[in-house]
Protein backbone atom coordinates (compact mmCIF):
# COMPACT_ATOMS: atom_id res chain seq x y z
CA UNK A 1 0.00 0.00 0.00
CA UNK A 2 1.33 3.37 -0.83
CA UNK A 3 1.55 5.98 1.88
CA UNK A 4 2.66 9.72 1.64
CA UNK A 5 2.74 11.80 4.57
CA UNK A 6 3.50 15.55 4.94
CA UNK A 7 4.39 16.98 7.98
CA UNK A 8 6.46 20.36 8.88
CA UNK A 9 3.66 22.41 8.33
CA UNK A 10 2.39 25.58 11.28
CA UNK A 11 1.61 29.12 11.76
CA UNK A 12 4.61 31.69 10.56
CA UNK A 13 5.43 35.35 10.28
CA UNK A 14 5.81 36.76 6.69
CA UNK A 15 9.60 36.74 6.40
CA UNK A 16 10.11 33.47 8.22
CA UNK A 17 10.95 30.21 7.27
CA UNK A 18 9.21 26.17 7.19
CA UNK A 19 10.58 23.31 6.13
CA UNK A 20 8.22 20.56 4.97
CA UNK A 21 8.45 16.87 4.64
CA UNK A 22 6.97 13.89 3.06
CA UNK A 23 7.83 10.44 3.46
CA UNK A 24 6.89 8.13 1.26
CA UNK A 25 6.52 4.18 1.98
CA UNK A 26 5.23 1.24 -0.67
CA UNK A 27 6.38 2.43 -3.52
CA UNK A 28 9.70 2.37 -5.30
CA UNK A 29 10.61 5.50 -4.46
CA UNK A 30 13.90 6.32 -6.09
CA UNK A 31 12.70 6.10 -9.32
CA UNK A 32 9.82 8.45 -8.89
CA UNK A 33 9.36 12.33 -9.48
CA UNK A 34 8.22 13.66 -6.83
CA UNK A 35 5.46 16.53 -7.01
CA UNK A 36 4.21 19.51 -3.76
CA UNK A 37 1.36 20.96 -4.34
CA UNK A 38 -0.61 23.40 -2.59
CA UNK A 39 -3.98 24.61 -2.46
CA UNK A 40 -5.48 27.72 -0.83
CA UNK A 41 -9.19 28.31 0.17
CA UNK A 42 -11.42 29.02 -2.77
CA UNK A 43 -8.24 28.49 -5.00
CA UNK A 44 -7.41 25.39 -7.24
CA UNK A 45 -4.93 23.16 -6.71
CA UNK A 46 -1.43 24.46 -7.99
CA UNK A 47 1.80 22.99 -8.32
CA UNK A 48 4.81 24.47 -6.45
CA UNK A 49 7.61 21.97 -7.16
CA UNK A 50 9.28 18.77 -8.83
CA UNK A 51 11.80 16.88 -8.35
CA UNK A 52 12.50 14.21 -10.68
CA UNK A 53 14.51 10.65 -9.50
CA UNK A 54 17.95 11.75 -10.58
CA UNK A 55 17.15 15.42 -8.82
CA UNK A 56 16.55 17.71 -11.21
CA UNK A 57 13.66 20.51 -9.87
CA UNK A 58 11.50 22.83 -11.27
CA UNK A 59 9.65 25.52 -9.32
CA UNK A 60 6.23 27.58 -9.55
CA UNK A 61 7.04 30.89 -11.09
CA UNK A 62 5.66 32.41 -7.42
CA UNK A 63 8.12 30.58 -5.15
CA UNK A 64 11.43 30.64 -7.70
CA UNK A 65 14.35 31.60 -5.19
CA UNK A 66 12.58 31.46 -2.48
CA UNK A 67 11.34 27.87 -2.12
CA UNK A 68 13.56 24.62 -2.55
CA UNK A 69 13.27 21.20 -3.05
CA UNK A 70 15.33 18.17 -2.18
CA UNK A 71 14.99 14.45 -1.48
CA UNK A 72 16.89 11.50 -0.04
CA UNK A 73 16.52 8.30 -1.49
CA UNK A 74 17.69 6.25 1.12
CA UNK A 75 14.78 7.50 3.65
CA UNK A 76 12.69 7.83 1.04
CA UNK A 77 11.76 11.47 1.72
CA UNK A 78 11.25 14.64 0.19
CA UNK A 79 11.44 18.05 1.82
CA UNK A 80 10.22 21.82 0.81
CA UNK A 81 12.50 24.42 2.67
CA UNK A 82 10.45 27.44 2.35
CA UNK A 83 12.26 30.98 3.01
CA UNK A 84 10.72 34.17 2.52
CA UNK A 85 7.39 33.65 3.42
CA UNK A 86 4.53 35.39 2.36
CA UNK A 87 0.72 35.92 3.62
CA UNK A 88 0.36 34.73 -0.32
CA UNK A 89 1.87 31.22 0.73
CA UNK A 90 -0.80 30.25 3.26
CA UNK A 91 -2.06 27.04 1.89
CA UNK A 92 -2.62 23.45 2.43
CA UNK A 93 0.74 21.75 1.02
CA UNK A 94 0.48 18.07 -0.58
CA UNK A 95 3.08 15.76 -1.86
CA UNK A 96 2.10 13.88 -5.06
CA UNK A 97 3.58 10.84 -6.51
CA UNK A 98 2.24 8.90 -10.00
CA UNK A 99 3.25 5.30 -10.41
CA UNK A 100 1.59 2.49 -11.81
CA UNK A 101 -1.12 4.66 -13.70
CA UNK A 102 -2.40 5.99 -10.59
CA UNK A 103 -2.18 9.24 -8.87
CA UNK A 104 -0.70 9.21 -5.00
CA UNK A 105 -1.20 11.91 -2.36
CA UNK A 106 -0.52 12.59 0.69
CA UNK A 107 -2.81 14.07 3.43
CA UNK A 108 -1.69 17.57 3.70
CA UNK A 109 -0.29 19.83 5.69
CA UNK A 110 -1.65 23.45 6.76
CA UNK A 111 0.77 26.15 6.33
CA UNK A 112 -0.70 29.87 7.52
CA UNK A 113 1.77 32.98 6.68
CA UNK A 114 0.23 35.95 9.28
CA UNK A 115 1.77 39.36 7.80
């Protein structure tokens, strides 16, 4: 059974900093891209960041330079070290995997930005 679960997530300044993190289990993780998302209230779904098996990353134009991904194969995780936060940022983030046809996510984690 595949599991994702985010966690990292909590009530900032504007200015601050979070680091997220998903850990992924049942799955072959190291050949995977892995995909955050985030989602605001009344907002669609949007995606903030990839990072593909051998590392490469692409970024939301809205979070380029401030946000970063990484992962580590061996634990299977993926983190989302967010600097530079803004009210703008406030969302619920989700990690996202697609294997096997099917779409994987995570539960979520609430991240509020107070300015």
């Amino acid at each position: 059974q595949v599991r994702l679960v985010e966690s990292g997530g909590g009530l900032v300044q504007a200015g601050e900093s979070l680091r997220l993190s998903c850990a992924a289990s049942g799955i072959d993780f190291g050949i995977r891209t892995v995909n955050w998302h985030r989602q605001a209230p009344g907002k669609q779904r949007e995606l903030v960041a990839i990072i593909t098996s051998r590392g490469s990353t692409n970024y939301a134009g809205s979070v380029e330079g401030r946000f970063s991904i990484s992962r580590d194969n061996a634990k299977a995780t993926v983190a989302l070290q967010m600097n530079s936060l803004k009210p703008e940022d406030t969302a619920v983030y989700y990690c996202n995997v697609d294997a096997w046809g099917k779409s994987y996510w995570g539960q979520g984690t609430q991240v509020t930005v107070s300015s």
